[in-house]
PDB file of N, CA and C in Angstrom:
ATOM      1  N   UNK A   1       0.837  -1.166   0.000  1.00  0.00           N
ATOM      2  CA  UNK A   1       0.000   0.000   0.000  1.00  0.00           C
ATOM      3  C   UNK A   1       0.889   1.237   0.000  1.00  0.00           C
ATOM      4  N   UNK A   2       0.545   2.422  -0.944  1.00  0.00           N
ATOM      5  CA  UNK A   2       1.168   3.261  -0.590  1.00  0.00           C
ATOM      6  C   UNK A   2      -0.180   4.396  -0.186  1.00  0.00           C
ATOM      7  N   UNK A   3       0.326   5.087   1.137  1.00  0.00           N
ATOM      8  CA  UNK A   3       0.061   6.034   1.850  1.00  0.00           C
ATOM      9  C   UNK A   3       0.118   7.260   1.306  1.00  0.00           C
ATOM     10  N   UNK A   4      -0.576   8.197   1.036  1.00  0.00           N
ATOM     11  CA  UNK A   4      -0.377   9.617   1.064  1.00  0.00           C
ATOM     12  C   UNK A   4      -0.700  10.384   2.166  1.00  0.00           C
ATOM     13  N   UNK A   5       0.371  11.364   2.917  1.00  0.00           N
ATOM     14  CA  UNK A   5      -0.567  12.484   3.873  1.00  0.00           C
ATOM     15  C   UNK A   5      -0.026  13.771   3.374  1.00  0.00           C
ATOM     16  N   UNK A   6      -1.172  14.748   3.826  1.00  0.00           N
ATOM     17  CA  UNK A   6      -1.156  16.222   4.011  1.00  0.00           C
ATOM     18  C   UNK A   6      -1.847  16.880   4.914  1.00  0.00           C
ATOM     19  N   UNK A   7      -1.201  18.054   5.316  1.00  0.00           N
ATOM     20  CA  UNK A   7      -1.368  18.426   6.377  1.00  0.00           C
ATOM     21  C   UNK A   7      -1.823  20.246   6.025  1.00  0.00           C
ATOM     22  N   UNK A   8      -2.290  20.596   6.557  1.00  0.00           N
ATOM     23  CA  UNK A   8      -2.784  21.969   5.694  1.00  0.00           C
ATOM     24  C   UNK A   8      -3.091  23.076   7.208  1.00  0.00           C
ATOM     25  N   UNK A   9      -3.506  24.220   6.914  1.00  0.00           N
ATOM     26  CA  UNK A   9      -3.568  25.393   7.413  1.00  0.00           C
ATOM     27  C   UNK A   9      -4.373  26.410   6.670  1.00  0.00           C
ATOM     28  N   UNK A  10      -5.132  26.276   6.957  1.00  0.00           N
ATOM     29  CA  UNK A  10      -6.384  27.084   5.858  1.00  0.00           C
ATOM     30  C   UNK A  10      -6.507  26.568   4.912  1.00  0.00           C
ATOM     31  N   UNK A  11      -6.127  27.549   3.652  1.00  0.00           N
ATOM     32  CA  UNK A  11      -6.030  26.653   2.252  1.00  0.00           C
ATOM     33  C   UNK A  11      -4.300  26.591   1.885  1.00  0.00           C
ATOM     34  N   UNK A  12      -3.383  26.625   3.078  1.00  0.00           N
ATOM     35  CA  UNK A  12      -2.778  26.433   2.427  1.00  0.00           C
ATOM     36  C   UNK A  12      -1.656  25.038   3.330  1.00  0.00           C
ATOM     37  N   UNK A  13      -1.233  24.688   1.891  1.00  0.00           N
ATOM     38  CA  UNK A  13      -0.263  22.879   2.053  1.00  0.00           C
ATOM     39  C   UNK A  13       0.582  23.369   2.949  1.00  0.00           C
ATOM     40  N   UNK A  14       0.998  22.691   3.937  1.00  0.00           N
ATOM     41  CA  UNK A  14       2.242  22.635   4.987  1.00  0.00           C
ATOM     42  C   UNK A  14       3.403  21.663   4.640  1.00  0.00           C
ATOM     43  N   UNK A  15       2.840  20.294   4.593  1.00  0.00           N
ATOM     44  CA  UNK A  15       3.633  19.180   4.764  1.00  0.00           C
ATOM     45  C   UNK A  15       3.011  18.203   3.576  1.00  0.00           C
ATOM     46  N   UNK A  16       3.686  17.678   2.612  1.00  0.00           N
ATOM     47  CA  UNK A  16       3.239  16.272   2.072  1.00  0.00           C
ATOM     48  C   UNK A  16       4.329  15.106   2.097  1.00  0.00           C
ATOM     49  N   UNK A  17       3.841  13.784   2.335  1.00  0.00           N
ATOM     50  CA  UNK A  17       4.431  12.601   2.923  1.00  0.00           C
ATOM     51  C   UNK A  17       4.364  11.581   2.329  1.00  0.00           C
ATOM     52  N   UNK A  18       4.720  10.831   1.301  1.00  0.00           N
ATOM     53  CA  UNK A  18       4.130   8.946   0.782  1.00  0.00           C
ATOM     54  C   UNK A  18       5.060   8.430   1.322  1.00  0.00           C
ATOM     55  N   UNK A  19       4.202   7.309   1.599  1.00  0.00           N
ATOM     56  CA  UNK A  19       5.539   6.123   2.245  1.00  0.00           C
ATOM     57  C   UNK A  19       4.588   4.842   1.449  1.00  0.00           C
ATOM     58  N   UNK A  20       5.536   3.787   1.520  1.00  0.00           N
ATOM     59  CA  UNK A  20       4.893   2.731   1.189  1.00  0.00           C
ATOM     60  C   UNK A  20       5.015   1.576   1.661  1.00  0.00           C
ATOM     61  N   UNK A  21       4.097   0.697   2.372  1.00  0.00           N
ATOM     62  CA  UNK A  21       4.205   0.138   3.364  1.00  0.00           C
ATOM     63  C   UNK A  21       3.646  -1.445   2.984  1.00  0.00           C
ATOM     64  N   UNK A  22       4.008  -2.174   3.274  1.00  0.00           N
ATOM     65  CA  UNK A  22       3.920  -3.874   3.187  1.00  0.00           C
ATOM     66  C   UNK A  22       3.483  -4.844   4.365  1.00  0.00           C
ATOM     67  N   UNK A  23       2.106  -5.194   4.871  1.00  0.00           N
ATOM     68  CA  UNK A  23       2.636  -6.073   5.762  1.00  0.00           C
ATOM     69  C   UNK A  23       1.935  -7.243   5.129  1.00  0.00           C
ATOM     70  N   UNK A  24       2.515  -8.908   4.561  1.00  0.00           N
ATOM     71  CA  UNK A  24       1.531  -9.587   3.983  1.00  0.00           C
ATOM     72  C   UNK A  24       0.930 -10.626   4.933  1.00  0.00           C
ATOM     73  N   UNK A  25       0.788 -10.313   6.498  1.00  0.00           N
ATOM     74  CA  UNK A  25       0.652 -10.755   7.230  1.00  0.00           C
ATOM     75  C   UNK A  25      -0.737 -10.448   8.254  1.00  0.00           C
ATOM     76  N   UNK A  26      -1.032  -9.341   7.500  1.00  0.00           N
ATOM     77  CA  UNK A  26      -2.014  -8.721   7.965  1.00  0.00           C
ATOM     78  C   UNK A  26      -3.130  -8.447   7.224  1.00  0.00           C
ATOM     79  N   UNK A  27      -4.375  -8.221   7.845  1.00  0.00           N
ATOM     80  CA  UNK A  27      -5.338  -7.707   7.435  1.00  0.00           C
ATOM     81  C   UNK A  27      -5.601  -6.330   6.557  1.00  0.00           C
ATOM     82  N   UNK A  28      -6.269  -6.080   5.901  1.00  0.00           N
ATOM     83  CA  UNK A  28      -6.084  -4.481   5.700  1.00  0.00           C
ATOM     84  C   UNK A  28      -6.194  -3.092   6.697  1.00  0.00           C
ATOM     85  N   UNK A  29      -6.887  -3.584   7.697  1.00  0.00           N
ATOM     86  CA  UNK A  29      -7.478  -2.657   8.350  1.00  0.00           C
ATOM     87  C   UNK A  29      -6.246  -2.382   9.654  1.00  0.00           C
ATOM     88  N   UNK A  30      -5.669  -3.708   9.667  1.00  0.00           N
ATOM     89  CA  UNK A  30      -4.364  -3.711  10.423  1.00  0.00           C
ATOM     90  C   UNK A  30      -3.159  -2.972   9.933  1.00  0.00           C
ATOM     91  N   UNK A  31      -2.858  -3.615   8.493  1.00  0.00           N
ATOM     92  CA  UNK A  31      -2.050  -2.766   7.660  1.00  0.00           C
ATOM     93  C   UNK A  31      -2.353  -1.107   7.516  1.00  0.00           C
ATOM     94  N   UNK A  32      -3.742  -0.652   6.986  1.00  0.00           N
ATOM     95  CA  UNK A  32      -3.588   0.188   6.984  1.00  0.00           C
ATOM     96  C   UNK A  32      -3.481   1.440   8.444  1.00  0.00           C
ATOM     97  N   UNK A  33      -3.706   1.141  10.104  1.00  0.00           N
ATOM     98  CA  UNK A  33      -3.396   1.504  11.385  1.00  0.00           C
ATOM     99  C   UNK A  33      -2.096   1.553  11.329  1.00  0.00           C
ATOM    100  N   UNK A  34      -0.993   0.287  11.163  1.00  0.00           N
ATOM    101  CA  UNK A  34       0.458   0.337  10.811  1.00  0.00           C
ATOM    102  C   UNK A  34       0.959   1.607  10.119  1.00  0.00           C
ATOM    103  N   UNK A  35       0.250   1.581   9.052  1.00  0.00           N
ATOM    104  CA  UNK A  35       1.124   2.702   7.636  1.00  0.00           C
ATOM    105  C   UNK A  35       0.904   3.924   8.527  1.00  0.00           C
ATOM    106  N   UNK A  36      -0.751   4.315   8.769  1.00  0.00           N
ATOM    107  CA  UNK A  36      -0.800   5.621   9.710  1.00  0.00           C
ATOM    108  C   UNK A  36       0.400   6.368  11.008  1.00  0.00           C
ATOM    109  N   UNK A  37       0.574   5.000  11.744  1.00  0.00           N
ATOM    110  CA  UNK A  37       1.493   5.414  12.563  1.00  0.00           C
ATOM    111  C   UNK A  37       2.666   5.463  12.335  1.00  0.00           C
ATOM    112  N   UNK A  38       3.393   4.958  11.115  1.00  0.00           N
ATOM    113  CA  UNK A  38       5.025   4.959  10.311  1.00  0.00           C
ATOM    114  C   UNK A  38       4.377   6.781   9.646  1.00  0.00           C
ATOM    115  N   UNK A  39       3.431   6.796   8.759  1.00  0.00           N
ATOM    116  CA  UNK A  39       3.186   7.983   8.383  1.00  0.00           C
ATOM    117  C   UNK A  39       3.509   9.222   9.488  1.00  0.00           C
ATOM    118  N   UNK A  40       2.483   9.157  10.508  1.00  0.00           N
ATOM    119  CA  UNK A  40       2.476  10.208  11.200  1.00  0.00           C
ATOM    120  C   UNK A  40       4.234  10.509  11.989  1.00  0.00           C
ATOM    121  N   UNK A  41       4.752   8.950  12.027  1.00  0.00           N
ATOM    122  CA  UNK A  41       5.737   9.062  12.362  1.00  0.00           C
ATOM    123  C   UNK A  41       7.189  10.417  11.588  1.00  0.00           C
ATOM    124  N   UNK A  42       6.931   9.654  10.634  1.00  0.00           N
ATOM    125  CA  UNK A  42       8.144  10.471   9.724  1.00  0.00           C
ATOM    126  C   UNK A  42       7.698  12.055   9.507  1.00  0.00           C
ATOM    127  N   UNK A  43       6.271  12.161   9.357  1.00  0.00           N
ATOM    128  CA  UNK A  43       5.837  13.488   9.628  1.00  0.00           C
ATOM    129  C   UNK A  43       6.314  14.479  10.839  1.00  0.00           C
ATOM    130  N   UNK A  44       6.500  13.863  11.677  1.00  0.00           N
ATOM    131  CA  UNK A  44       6.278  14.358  13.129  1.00  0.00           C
ATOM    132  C   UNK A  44       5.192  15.186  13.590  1.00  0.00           C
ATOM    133  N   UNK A  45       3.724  14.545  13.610  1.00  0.00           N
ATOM    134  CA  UNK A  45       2.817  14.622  13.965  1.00  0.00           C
ATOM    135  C   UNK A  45       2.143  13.385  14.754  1.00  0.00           C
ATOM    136  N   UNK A  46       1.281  13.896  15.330  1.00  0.00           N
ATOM    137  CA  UNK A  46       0.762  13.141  16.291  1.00  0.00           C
ATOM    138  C   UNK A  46      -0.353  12.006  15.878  1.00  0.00           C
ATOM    139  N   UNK A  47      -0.541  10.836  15.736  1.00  0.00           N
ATOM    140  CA  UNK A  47      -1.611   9.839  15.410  1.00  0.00           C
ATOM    141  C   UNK A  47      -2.952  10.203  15.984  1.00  0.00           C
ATOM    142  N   UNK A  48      -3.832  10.402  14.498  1.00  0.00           N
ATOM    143  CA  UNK A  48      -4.922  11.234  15.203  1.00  0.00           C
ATOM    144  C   UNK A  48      -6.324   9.803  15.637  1.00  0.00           C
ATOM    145  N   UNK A  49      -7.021  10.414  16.454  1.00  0.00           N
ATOM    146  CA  UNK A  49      -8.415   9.610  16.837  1.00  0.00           C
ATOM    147  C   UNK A  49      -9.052   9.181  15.749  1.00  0.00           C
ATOM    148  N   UNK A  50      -9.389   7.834  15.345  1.00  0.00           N
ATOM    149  CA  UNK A  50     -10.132   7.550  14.050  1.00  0.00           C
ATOM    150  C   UNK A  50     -11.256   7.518  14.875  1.00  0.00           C
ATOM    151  N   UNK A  51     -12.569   8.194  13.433  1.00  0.00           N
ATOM    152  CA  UNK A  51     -13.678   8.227  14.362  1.00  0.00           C
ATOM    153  C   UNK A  51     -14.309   7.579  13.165  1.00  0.00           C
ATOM    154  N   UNK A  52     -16.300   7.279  13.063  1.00  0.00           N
ATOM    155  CA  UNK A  52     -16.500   6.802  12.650  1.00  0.00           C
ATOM    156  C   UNK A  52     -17.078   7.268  11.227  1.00  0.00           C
ATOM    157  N   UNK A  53     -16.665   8.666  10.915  1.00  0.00           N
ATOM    158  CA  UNK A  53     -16.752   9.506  10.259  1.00  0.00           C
ATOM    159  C   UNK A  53     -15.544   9.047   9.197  1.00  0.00           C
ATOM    160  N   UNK A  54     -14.538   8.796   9.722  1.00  0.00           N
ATOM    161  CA  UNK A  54     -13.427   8.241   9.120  1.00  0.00           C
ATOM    162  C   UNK A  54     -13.329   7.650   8.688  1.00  0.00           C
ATOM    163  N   UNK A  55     -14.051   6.103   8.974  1.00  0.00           N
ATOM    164  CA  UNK A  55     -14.293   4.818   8.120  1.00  0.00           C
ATOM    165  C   UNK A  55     -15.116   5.114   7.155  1.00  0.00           C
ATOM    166  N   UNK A  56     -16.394   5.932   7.178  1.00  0.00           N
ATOM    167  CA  UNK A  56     -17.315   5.757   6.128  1.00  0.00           C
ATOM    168  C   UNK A  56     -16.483   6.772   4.899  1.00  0.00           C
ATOM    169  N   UNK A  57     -15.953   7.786   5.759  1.00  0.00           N
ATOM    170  CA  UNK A  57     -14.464   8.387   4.086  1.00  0.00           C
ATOM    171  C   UNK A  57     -13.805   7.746   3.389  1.00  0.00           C
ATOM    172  N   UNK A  58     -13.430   6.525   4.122  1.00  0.00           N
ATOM    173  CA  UNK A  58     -11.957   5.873   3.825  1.00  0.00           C
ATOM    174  C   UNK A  58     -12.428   4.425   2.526  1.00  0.00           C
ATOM    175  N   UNK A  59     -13.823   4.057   3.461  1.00  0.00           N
ATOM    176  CA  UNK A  59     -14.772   2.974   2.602  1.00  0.00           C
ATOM    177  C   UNK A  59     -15.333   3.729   1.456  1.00  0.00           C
ATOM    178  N   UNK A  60     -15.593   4.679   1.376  1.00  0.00           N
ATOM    179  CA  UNK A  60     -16.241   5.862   0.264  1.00  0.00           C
ATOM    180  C   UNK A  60     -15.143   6.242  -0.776  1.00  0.00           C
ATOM    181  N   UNK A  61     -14.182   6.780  -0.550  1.00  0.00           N
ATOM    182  CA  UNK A  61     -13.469   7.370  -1.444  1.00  0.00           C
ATOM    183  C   UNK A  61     -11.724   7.194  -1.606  1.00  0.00           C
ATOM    184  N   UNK A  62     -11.465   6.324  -0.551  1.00  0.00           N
ATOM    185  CA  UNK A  62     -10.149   5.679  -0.254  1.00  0.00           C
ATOM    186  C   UNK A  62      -9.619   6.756  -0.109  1.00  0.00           C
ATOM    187  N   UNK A  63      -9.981   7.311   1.083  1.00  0.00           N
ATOM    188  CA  UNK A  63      -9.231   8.971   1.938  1.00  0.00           C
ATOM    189  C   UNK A  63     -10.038   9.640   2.544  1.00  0.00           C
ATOM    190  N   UNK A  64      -9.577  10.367   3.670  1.00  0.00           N
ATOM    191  CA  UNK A  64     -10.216  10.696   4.870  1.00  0.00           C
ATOM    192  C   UNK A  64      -9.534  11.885   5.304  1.00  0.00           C
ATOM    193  N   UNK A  65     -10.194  13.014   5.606  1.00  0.00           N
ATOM    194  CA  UNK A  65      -9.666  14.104   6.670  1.00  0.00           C
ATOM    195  C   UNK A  65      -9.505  13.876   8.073  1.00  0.00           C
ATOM    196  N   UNK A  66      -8.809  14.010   8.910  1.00  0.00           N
ATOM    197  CA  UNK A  66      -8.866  14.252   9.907  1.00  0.00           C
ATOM    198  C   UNK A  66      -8.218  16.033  10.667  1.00  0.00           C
ATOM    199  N   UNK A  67      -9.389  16.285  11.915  1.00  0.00           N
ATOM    200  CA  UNK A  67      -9.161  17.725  11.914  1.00  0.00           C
ATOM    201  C   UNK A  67      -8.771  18.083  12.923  1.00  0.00           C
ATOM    202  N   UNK A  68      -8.169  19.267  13.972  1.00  0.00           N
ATOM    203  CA  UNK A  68      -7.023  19.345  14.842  1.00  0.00           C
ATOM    204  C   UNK A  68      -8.199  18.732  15.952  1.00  0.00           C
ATOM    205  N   UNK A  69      -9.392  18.813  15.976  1.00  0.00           N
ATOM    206  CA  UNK A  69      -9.964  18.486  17.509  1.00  0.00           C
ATOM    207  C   UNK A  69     -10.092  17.038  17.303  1.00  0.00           C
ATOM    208  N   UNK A  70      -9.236  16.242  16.281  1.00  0.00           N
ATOM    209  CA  UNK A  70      -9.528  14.605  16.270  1.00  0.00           C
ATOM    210  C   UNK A  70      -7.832  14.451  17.359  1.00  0.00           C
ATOM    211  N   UNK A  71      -7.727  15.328  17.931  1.00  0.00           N
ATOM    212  CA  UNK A  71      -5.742  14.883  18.339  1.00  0.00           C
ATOM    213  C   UNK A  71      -5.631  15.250  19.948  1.00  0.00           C
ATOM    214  N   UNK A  72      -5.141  14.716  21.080  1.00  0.00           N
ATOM    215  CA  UNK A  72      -5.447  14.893  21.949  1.00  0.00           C
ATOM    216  C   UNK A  72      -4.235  15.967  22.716  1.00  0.00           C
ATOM    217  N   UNK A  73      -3.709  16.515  21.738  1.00  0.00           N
ATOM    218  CA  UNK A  73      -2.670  17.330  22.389  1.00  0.00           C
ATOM    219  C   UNK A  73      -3.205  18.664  21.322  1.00  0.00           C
ATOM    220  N   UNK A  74      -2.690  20.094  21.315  1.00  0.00           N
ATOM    221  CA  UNK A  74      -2.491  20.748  20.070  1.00  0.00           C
ATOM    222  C   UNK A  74      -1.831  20.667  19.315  1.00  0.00           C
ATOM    223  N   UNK A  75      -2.169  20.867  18.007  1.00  0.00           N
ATOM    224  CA  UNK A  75      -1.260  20.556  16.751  1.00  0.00           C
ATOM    225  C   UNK A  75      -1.077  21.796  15.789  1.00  0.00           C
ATOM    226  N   UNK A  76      -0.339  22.180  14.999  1.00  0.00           N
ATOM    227  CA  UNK A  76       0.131  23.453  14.318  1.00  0.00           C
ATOM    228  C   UNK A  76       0.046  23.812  12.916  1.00  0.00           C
ATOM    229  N   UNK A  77      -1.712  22.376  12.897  1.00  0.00           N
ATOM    230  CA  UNK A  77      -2.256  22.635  11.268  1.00  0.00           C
ATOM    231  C   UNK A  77      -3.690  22.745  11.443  1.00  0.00           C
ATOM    232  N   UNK A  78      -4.857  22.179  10.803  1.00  0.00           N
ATOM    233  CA  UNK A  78      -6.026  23.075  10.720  1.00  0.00           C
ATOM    234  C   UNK A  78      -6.338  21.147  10.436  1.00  0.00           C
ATOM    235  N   UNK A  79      -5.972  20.507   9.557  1.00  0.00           N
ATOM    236  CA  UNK A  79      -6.603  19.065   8.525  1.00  0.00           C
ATOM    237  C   UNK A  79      -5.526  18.336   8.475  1.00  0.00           C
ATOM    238  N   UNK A  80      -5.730  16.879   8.619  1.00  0.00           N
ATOM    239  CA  UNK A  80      -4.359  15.827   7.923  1.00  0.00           C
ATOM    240  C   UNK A  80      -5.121  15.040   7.369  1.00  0.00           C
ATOM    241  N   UNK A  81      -5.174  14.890   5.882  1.00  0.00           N
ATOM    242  CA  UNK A  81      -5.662  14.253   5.200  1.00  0.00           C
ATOM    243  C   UNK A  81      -4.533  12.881   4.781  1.00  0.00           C
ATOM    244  N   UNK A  82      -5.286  11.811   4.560  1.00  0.00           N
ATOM    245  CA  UNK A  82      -4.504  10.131   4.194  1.00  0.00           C
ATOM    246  C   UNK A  82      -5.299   9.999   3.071  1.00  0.00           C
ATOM    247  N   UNK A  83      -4.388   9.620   2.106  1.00  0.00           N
ATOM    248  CA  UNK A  83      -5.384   8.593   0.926  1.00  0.00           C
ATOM    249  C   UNK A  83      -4.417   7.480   0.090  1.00  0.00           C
ATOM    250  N   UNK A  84      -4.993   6.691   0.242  1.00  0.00           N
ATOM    251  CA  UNK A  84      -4.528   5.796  -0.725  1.00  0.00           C
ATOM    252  C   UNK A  84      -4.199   6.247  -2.170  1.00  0.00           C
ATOM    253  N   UNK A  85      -2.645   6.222  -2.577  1.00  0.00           N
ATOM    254  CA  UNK A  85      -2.491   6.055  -4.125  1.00  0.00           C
ATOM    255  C   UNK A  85      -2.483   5.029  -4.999  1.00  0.00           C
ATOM    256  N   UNK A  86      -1.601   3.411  -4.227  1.00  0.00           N
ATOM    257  CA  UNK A  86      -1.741   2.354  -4.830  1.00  0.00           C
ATOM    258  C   UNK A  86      -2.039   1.391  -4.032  1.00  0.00           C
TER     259      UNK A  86
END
């Protein structure tokens, strides 16, 4: 799977990130929790709260926003969007 994130501040881009991640050992839903936290990792941002708003994005359009009140600390963007490229 490869991962896309961005991270934004109004309308405008801060940070963009792909990584691409492998586990053939896992489920998707496992794999894709894994990639999130290697993602957020290399970002240096914080792993945000998946809510259930999130799944029906992610099942819908293969990508999801998440927004600074999904994070339990403050964060120094506005949106971190994930989507699947491959």
């Amino acid at each position: 799977m490869v991962l896309e994130g961005r991270t934004t501040k109004g309308n405008r881009l801060l940070k963009i990130k792909e990584i691409k991640y492998e586990n053939p050992e896992a489920g998707f839903s496992q794999e894709l929790s894994e990639a999130i936290v290697i993602l957020c990792r290399e970002m240096d941002i914080p792993v945000p709260m998946w809510m259930k708003k999130n799944t029906h994005e992610f099942a819908a359009f293969h990508q999801t926003i998440f927004f600074d009140t999904q994070y339990p600390e403050k964060v120094r963007f506005d949106s971190f969007q994930i989507k699947i490229i491959r």
